[in-house]
N, C-alpha and C. Protein backbone atom coordinates (compact mmCIF):
# COMPACT_ATOMS: atom_id res chain seq x y z
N UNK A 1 10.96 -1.37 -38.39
CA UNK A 1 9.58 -1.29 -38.80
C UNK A 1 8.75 -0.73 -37.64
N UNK A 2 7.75 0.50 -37.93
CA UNK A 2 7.27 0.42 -37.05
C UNK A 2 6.24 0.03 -36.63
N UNK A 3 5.72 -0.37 -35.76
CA UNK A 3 4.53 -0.93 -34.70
C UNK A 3 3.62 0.13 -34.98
N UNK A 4 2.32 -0.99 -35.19
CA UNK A 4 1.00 -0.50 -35.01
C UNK A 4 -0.08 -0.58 -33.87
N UNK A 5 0.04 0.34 -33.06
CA UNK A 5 -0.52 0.69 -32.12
C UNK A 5 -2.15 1.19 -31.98
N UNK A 6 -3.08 0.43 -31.46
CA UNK A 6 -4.43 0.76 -31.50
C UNK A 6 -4.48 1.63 -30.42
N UNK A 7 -4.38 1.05 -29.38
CA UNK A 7 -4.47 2.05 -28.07
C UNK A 7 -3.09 1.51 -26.99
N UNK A 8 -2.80 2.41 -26.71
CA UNK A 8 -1.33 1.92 -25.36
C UNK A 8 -1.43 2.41 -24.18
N UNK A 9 -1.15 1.67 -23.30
CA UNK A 9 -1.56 2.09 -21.70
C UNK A 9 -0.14 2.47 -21.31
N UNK A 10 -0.06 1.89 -19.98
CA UNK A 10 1.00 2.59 -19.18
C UNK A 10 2.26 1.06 -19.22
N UNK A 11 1.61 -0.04 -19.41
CA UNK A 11 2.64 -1.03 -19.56
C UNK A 11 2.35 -1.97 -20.75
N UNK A 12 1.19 -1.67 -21.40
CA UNK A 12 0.53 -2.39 -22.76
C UNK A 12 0.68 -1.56 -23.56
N UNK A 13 -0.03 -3.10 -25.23
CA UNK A 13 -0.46 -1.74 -25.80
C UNK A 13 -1.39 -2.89 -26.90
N UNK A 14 -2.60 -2.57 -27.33
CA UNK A 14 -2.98 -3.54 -28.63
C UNK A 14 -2.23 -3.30 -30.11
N UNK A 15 -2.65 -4.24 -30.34
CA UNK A 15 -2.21 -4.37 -31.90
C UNK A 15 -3.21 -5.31 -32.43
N UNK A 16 -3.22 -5.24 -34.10
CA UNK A 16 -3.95 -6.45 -34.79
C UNK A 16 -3.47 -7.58 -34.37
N UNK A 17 -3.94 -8.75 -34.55
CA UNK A 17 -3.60 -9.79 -34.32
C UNK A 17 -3.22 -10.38 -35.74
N UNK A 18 -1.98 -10.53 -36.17
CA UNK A 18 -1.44 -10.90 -37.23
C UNK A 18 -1.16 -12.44 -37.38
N UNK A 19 -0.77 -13.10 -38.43
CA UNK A 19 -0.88 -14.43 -38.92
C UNK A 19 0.72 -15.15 -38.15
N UNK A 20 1.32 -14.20 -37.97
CA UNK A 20 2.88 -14.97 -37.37
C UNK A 20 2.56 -15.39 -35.47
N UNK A 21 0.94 -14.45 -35.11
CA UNK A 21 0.54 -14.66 -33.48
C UNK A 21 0.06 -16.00 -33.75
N UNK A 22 -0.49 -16.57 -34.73
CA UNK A 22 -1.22 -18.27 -34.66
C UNK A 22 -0.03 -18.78 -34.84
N UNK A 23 0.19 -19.22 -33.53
CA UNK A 23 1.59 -20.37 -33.50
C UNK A 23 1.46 -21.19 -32.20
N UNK A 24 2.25 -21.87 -32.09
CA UNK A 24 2.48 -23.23 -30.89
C UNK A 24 1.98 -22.10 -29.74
N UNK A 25 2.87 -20.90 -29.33
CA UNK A 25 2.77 -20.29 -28.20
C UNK A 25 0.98 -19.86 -28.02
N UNK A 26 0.81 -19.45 -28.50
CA UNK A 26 -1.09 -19.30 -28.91
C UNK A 26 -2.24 -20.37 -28.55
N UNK A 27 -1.65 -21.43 -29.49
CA UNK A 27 -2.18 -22.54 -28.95
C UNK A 27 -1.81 -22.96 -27.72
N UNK A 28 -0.98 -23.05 -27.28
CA UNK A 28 -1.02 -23.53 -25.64
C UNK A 28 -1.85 -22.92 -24.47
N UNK A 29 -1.82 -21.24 -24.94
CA UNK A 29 -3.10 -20.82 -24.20
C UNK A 29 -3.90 -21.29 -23.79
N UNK A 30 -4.46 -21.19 -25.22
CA UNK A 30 -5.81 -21.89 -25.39
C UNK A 30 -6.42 -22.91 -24.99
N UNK A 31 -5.42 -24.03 -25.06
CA UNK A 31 -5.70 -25.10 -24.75
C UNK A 31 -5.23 -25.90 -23.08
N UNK A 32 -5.07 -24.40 -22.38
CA UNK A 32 -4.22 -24.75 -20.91
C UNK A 32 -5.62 -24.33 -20.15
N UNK A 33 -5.76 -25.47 -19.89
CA UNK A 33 -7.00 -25.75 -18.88
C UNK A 33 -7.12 -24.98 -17.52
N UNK A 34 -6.17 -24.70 -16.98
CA UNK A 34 -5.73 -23.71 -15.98
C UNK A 34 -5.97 -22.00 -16.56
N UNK A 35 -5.60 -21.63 -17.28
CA UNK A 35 -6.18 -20.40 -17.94
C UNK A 35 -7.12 -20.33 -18.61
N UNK A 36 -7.59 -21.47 -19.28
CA UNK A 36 -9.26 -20.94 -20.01
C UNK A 36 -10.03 -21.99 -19.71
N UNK A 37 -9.62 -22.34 -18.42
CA UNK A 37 -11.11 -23.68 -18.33
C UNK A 37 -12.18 -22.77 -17.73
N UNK A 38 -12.19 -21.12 -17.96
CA UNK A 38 -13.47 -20.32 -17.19
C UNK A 38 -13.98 -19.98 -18.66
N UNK A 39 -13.51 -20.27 -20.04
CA UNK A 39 -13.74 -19.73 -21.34
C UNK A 39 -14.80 -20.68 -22.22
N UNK A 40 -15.42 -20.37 -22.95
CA UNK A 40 -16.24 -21.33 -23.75
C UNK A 40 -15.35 -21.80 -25.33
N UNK A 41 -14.04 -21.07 -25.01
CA UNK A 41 -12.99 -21.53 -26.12
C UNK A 41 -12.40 -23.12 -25.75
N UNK A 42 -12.73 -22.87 -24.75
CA UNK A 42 -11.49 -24.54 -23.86
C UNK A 42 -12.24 -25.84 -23.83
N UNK A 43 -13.79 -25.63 -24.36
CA UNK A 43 -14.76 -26.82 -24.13
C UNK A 43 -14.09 -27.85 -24.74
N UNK A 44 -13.10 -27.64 -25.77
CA UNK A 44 -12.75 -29.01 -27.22
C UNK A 44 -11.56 -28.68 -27.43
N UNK A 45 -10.21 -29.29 -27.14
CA UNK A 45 -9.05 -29.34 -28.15
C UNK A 45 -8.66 -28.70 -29.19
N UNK A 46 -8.16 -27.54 -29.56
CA UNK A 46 -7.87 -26.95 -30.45
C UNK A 46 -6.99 -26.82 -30.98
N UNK A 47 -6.68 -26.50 -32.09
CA UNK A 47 -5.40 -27.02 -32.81
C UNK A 47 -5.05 -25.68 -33.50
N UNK A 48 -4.18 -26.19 -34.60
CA UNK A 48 -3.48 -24.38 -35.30
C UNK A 48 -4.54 -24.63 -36.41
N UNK A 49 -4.95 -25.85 -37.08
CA UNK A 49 -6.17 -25.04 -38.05
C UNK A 49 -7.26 -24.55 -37.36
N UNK A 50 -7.44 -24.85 -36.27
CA UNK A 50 -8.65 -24.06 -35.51
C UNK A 50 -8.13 -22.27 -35.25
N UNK A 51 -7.22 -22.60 -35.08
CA UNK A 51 -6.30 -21.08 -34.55
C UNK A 51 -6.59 -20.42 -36.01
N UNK A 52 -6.28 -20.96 -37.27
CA UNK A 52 -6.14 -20.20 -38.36
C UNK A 52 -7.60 -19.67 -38.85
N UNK A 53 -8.38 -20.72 -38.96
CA UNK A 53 -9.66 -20.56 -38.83
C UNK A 53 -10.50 -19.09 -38.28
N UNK A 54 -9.95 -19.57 -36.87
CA UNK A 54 -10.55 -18.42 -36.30
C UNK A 54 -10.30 -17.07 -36.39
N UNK A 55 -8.50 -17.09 -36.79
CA UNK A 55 -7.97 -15.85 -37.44
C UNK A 55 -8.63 -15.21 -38.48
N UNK A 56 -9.07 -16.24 -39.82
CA UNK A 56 -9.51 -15.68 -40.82
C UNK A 56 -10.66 -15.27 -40.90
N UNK A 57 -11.09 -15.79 -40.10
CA UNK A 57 -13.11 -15.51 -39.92
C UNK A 57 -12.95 -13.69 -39.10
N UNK A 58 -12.21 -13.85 -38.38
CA UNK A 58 -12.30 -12.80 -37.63
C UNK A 58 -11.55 -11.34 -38.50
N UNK A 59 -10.75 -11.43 -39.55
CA UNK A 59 -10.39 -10.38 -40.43
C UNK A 59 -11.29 -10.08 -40.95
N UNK A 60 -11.75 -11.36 -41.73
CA UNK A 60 -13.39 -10.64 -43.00
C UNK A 60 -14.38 -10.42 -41.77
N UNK A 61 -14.61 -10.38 -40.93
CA UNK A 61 -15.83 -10.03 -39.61
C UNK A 61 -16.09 -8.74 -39.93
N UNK A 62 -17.10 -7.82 -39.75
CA UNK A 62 -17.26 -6.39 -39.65
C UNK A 62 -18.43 -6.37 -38.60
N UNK A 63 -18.03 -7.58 -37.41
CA UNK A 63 -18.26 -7.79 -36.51
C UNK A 63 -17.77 -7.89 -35.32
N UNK A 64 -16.61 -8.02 -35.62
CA UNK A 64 -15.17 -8.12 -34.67
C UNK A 64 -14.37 -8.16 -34.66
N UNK A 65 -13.84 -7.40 -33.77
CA UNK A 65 -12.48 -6.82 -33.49
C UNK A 65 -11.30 -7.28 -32.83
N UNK A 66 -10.59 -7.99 -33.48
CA UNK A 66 -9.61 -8.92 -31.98
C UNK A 66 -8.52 -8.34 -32.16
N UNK A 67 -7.78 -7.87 -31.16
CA UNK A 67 -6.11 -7.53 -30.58
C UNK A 67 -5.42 -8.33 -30.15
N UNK A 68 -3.96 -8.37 -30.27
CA UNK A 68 -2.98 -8.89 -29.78
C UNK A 68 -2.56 -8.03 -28.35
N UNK A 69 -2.50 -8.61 -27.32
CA UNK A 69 -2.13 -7.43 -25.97
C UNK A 69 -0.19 -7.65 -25.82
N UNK A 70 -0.24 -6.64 -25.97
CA UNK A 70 1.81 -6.76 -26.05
C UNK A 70 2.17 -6.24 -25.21
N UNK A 71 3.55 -6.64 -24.28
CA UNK A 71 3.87 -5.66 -23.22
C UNK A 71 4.66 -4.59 -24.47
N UNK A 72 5.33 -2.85 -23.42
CA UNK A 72 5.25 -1.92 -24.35
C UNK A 72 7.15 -2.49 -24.42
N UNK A 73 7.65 -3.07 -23.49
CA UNK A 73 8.65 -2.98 -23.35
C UNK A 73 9.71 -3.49 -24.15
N UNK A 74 8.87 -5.07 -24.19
CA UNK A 74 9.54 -6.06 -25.17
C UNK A 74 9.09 -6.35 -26.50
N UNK A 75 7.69 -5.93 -26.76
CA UNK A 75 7.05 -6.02 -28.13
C UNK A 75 6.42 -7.63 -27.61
N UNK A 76 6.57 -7.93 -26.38
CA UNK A 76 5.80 -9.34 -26.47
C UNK A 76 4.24 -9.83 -26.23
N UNK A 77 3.47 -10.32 -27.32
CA UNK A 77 2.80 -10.83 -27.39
C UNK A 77 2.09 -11.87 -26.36
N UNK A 78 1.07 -10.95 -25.00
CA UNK A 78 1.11 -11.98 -24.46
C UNK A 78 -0.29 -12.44 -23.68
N UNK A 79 -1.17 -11.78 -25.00
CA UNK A 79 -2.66 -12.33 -24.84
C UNK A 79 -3.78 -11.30 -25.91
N UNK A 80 -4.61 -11.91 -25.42
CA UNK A 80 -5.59 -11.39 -26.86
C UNK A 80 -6.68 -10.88 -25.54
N UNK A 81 -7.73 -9.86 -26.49
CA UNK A 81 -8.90 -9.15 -26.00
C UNK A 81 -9.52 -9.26 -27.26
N UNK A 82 -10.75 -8.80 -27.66
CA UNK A 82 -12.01 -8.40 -28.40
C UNK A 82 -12.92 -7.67 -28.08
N UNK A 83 -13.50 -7.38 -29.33
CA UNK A 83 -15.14 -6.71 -29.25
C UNK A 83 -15.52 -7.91 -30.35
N UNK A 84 -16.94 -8.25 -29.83
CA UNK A 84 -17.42 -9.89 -30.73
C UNK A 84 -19.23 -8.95 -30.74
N UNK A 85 -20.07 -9.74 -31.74
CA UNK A 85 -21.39 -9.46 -31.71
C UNK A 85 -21.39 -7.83 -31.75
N UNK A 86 -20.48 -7.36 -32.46
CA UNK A 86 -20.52 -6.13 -32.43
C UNK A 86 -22.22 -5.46 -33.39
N UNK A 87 -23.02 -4.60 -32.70
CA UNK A 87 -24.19 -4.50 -33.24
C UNK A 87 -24.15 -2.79 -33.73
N UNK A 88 -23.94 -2.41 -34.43
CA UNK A 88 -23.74 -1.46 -35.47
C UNK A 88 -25.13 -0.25 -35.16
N UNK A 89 -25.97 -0.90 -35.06
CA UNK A 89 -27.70 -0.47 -35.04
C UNK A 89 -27.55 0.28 -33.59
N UNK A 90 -27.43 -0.48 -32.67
CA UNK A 90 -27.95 -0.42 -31.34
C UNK A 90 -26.51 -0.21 -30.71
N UNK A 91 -25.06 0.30 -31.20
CA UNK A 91 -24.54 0.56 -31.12
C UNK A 91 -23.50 -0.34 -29.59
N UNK A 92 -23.71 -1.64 -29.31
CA UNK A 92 -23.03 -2.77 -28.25
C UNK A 92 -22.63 -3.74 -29.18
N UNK A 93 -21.42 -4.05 -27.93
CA UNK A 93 -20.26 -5.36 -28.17
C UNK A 93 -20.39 -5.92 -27.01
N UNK A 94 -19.82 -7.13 -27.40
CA UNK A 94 -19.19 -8.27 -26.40
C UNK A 94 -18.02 -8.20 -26.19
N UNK A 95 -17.28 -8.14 -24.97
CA UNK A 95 -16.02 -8.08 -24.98
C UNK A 95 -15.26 -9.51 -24.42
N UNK A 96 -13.99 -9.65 -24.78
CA UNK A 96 -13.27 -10.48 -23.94
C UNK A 96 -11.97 -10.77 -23.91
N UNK A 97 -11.53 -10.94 -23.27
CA UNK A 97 -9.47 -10.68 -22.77
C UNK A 97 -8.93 -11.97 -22.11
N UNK A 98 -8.54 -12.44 -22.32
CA UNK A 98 -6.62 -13.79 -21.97
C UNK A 98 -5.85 -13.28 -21.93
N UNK A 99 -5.04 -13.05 -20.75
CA UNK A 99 -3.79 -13.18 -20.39
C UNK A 99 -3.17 -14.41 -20.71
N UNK A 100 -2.47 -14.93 -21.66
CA UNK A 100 -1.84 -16.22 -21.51
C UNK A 100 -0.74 -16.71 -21.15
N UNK A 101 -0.39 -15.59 -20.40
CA UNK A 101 0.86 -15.97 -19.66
C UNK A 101 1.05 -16.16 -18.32
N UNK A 102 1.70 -16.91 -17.49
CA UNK A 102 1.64 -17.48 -15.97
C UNK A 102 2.33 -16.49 -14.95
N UNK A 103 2.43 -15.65 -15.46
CA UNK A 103 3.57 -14.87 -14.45
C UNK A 103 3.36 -13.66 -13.40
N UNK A 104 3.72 -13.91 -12.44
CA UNK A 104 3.32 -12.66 -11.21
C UNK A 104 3.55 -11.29 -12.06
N UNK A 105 4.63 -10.90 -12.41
CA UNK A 105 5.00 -9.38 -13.05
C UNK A 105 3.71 -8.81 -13.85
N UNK A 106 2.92 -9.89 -14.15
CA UNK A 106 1.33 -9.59 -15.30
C UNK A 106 0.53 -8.97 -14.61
N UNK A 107 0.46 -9.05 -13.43
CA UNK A 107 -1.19 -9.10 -12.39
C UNK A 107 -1.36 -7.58 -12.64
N UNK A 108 -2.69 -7.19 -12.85
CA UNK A 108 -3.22 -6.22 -13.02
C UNK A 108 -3.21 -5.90 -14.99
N UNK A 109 -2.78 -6.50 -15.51
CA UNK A 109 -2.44 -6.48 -17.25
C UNK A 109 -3.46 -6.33 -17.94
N UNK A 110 -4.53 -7.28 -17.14
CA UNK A 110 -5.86 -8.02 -18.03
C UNK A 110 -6.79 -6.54 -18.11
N UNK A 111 -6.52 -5.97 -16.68
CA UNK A 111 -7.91 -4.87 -15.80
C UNK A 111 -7.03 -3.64 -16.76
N UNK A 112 -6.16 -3.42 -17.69
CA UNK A 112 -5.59 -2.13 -18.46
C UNK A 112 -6.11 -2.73 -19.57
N UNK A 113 -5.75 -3.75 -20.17
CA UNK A 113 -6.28 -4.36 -21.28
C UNK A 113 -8.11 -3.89 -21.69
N UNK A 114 -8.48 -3.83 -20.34
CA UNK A 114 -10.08 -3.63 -20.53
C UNK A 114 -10.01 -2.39 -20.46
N UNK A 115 -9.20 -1.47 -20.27
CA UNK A 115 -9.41 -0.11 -20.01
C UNK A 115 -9.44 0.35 -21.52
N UNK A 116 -7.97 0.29 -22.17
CA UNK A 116 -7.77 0.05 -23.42
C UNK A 116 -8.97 -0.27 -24.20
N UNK A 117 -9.44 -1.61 -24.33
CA UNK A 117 -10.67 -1.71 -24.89
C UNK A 117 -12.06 -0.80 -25.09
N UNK A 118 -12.16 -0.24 -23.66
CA UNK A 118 -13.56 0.46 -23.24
C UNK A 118 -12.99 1.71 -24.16
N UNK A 119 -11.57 2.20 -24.03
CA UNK A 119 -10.72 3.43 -24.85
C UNK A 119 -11.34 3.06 -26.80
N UNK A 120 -10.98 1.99 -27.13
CA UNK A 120 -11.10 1.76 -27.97
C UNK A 120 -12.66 1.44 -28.44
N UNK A 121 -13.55 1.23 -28.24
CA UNK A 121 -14.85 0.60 -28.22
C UNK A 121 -15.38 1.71 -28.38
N UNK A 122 -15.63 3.02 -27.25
CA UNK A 122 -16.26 4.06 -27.30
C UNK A 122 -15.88 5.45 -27.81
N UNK A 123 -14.09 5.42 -28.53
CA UNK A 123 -14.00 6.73 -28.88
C UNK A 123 -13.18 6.45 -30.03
N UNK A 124 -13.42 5.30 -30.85
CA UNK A 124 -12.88 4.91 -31.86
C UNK A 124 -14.27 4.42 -32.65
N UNK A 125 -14.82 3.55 -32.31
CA UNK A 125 -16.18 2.69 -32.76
C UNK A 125 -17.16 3.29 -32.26
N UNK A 126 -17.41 4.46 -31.66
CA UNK A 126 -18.50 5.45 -31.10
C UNK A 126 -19.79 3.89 -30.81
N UNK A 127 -19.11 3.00 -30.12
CA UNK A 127 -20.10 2.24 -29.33
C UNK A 127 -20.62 3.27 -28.02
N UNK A 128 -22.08 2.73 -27.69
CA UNK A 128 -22.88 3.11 -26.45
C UNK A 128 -22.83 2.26 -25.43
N UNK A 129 -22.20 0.87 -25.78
CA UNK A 129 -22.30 0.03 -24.39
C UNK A 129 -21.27 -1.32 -25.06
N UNK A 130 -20.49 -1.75 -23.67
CA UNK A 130 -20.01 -2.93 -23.72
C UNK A 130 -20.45 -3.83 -22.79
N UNK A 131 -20.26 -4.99 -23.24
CA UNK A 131 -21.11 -5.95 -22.08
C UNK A 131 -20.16 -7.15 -21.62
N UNK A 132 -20.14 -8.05 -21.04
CA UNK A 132 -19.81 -9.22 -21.02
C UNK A 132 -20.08 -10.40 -19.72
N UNK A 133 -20.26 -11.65 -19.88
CA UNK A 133 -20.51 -12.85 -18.92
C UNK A 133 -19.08 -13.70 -18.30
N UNK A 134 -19.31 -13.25 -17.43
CA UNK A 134 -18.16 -14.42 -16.52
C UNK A 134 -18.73 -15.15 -15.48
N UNK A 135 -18.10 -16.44 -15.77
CA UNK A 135 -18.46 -17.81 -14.54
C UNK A 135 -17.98 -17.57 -13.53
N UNK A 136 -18.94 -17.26 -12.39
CA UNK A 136 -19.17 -17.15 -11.38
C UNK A 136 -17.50 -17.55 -9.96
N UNK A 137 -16.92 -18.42 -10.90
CA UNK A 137 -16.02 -19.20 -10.09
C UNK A 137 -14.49 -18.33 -11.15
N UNK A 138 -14.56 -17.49 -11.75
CA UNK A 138 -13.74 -16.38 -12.15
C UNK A 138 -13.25 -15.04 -11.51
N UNK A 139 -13.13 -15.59 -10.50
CA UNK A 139 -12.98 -14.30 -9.20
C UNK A 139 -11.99 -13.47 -9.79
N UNK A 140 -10.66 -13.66 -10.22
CA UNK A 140 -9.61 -13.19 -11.02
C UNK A 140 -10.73 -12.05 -12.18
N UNK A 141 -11.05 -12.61 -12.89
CA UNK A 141 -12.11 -11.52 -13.95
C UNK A 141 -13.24 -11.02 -13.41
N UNK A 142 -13.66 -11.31 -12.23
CA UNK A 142 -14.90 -10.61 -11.85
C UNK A 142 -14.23 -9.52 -11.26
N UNK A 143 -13.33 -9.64 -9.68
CA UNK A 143 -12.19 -8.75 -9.49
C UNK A 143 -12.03 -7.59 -10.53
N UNK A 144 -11.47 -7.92 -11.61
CA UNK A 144 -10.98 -7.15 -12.72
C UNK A 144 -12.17 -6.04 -13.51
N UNK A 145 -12.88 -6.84 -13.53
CA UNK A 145 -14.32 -5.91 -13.98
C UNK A 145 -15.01 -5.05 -13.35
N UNK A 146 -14.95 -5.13 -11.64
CA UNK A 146 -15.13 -4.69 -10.83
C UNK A 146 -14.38 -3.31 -10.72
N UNK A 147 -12.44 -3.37 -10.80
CA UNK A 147 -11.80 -2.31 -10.32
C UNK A 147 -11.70 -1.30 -11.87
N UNK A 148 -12.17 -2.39 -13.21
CA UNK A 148 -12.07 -1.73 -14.45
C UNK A 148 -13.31 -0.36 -14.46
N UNK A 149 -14.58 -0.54 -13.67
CA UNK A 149 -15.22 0.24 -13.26
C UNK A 149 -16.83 -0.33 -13.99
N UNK A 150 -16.70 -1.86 -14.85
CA UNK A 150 -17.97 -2.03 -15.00
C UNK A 150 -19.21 -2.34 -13.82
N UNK A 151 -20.60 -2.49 -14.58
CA UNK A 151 -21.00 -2.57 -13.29
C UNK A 151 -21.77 -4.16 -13.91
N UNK A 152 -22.14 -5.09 -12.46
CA UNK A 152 -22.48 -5.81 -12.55
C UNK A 152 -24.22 -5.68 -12.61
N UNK A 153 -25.08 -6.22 -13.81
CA UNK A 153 -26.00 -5.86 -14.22
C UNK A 153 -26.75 -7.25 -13.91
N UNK A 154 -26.61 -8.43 -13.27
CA UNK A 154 -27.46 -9.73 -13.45
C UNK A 154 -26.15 -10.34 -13.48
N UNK A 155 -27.47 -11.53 -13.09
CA UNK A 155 -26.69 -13.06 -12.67
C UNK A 155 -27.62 -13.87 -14.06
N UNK A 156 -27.18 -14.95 -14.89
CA UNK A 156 -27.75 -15.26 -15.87
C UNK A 156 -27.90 -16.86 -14.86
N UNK A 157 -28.49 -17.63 -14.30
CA UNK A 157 -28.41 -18.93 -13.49
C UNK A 157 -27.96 -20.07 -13.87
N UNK A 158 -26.93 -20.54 -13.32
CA UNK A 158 -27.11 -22.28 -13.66
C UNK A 158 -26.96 -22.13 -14.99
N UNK A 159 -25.73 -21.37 -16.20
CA UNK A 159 -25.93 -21.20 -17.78
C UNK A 159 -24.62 -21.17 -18.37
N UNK A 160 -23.23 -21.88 -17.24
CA UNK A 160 -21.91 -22.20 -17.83
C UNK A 160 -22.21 -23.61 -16.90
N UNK A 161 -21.08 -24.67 -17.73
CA UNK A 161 -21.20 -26.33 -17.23
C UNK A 161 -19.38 -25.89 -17.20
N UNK A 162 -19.32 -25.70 -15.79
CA UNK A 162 -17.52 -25.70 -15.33
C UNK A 162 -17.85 -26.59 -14.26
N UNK A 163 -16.38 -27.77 -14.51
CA UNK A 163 -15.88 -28.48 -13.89
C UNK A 163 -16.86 -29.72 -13.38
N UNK A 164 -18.20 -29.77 -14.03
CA UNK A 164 -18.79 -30.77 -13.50
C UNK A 164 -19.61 -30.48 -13.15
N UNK A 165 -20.19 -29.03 -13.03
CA UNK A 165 -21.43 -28.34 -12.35
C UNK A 165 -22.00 -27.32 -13.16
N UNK A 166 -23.23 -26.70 -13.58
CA UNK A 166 -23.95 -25.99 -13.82
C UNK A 166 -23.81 -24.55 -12.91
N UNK A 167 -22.88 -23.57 -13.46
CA UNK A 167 -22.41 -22.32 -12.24
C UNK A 167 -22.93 -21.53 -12.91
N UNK A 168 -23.37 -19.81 -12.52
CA UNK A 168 -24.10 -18.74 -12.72
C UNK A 168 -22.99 -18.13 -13.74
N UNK A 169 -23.79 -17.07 -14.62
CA UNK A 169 -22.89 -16.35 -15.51
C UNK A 169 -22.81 -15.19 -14.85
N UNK A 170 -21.79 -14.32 -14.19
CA UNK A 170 -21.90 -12.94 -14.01
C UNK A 170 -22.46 -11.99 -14.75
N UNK A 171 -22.87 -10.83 -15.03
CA UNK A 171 -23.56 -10.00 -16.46
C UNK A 171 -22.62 -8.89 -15.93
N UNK A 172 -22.10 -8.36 -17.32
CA UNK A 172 -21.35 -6.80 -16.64
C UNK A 172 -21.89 -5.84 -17.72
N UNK A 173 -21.73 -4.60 -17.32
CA UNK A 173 -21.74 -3.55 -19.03
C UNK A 173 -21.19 -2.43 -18.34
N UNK A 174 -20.77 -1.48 -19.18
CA UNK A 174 -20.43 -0.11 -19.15
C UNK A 174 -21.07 0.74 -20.07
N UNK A 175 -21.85 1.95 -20.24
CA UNK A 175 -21.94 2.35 -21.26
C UNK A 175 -21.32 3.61 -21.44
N UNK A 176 -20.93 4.50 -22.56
CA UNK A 176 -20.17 5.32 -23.12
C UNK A 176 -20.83 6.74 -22.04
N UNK A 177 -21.57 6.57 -21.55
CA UNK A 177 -21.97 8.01 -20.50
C UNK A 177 -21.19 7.62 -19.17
N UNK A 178 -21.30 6.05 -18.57
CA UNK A 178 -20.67 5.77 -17.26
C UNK A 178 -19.05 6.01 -17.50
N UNK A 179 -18.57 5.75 -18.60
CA UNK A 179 -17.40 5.87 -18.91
C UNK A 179 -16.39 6.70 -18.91
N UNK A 180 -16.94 7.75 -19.32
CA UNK A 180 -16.83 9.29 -19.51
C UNK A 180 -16.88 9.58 -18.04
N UNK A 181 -18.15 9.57 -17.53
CA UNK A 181 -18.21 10.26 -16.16
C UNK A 181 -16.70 9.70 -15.23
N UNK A 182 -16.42 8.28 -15.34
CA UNK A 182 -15.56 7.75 -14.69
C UNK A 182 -14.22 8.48 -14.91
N UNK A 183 -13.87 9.24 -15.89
CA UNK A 183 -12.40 8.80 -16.64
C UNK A 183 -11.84 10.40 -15.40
């Protein structure tokens, strides 16, 4: 059978996110405090009807876009990205990417994943801008946003509650002219 490919990098590649990805392996992501305690997904316990849930909301969406991130090698499934709040009018998304896997061989996965995305966002969805917020104490994704080539646009203050404290939201965007110029 063959694979459906949205956009493929040099060691990735997206795909839809299909009904056989909501499983045990998915949920553990999610719910591994070590990988998404920087996420506003990790606030509450989540389960596979939450997983399914969120699957189905997100097919009927003509708001958003979620991928499965696969390596190209093995066909493995081994984190998700989006475009969310996608605004049709004013032509911006929200973006956001999990790696959910623990492993050194990954590093650098997440920062192609966003490349991919920005690929997909602006010359597929003729979006004008992507945006997104990271907690301050996300050096790993700020890093990443940084070498992906967004630029940091604002600090939102004291507006994520990680670990016991009130920490700053990073602000990033790219828009479809910086993008271009970059490539």
């Amino acid at each position: 059978m063959k694979k459906i490919s949205y956009a493929t990098g040099k060691r990735i590649y997206l795909r839809p996110i299909e009904k056989k990805d909501i499983n045990k392996k998915y949920l553990a992501w999610i719910n591994n405090q070590k990988l998404c305690g920087h996420l506003e997904v990790n606030r509450f316990p989540n389960s596979i009807k939450d997983l399914k849930d969120y699957y189905k909301n997100s097919k009927s969406s003509k708001s958003k876009v979620l991928f499965a991130i696969c390596i190209k090698q093995t066909d493995e499934h081994i984190g998700n990205c989006s475009l969310t709040n996608i605004d049709w009018i004013n032509r911006r998304a929200q973006y956001g990417r999990l790696i959910g896997l623990e492993k050194k061989n990954l590093k650098g996965l997440g920062t192609e994943a966003l490349e991919l995305l920005k690929e997909y966002a602006f010359n597929k969805l003729n979006l004008n801008s992507i945006w997104t917020g990271v907690n301050q104490k996300n050096i790993a994704s700020i890093k990443s946003n940084i070498k992906s080539g967004m630029k940091k646009i604002g600090v939102f203050p004291e507006s994520v509650f990680y670990q016991g404290e009130l920490v700053d939201m990073v602000l990033f965007c790219i828009t479809k002219k910086k993008f271009e110029k970059d490539r």
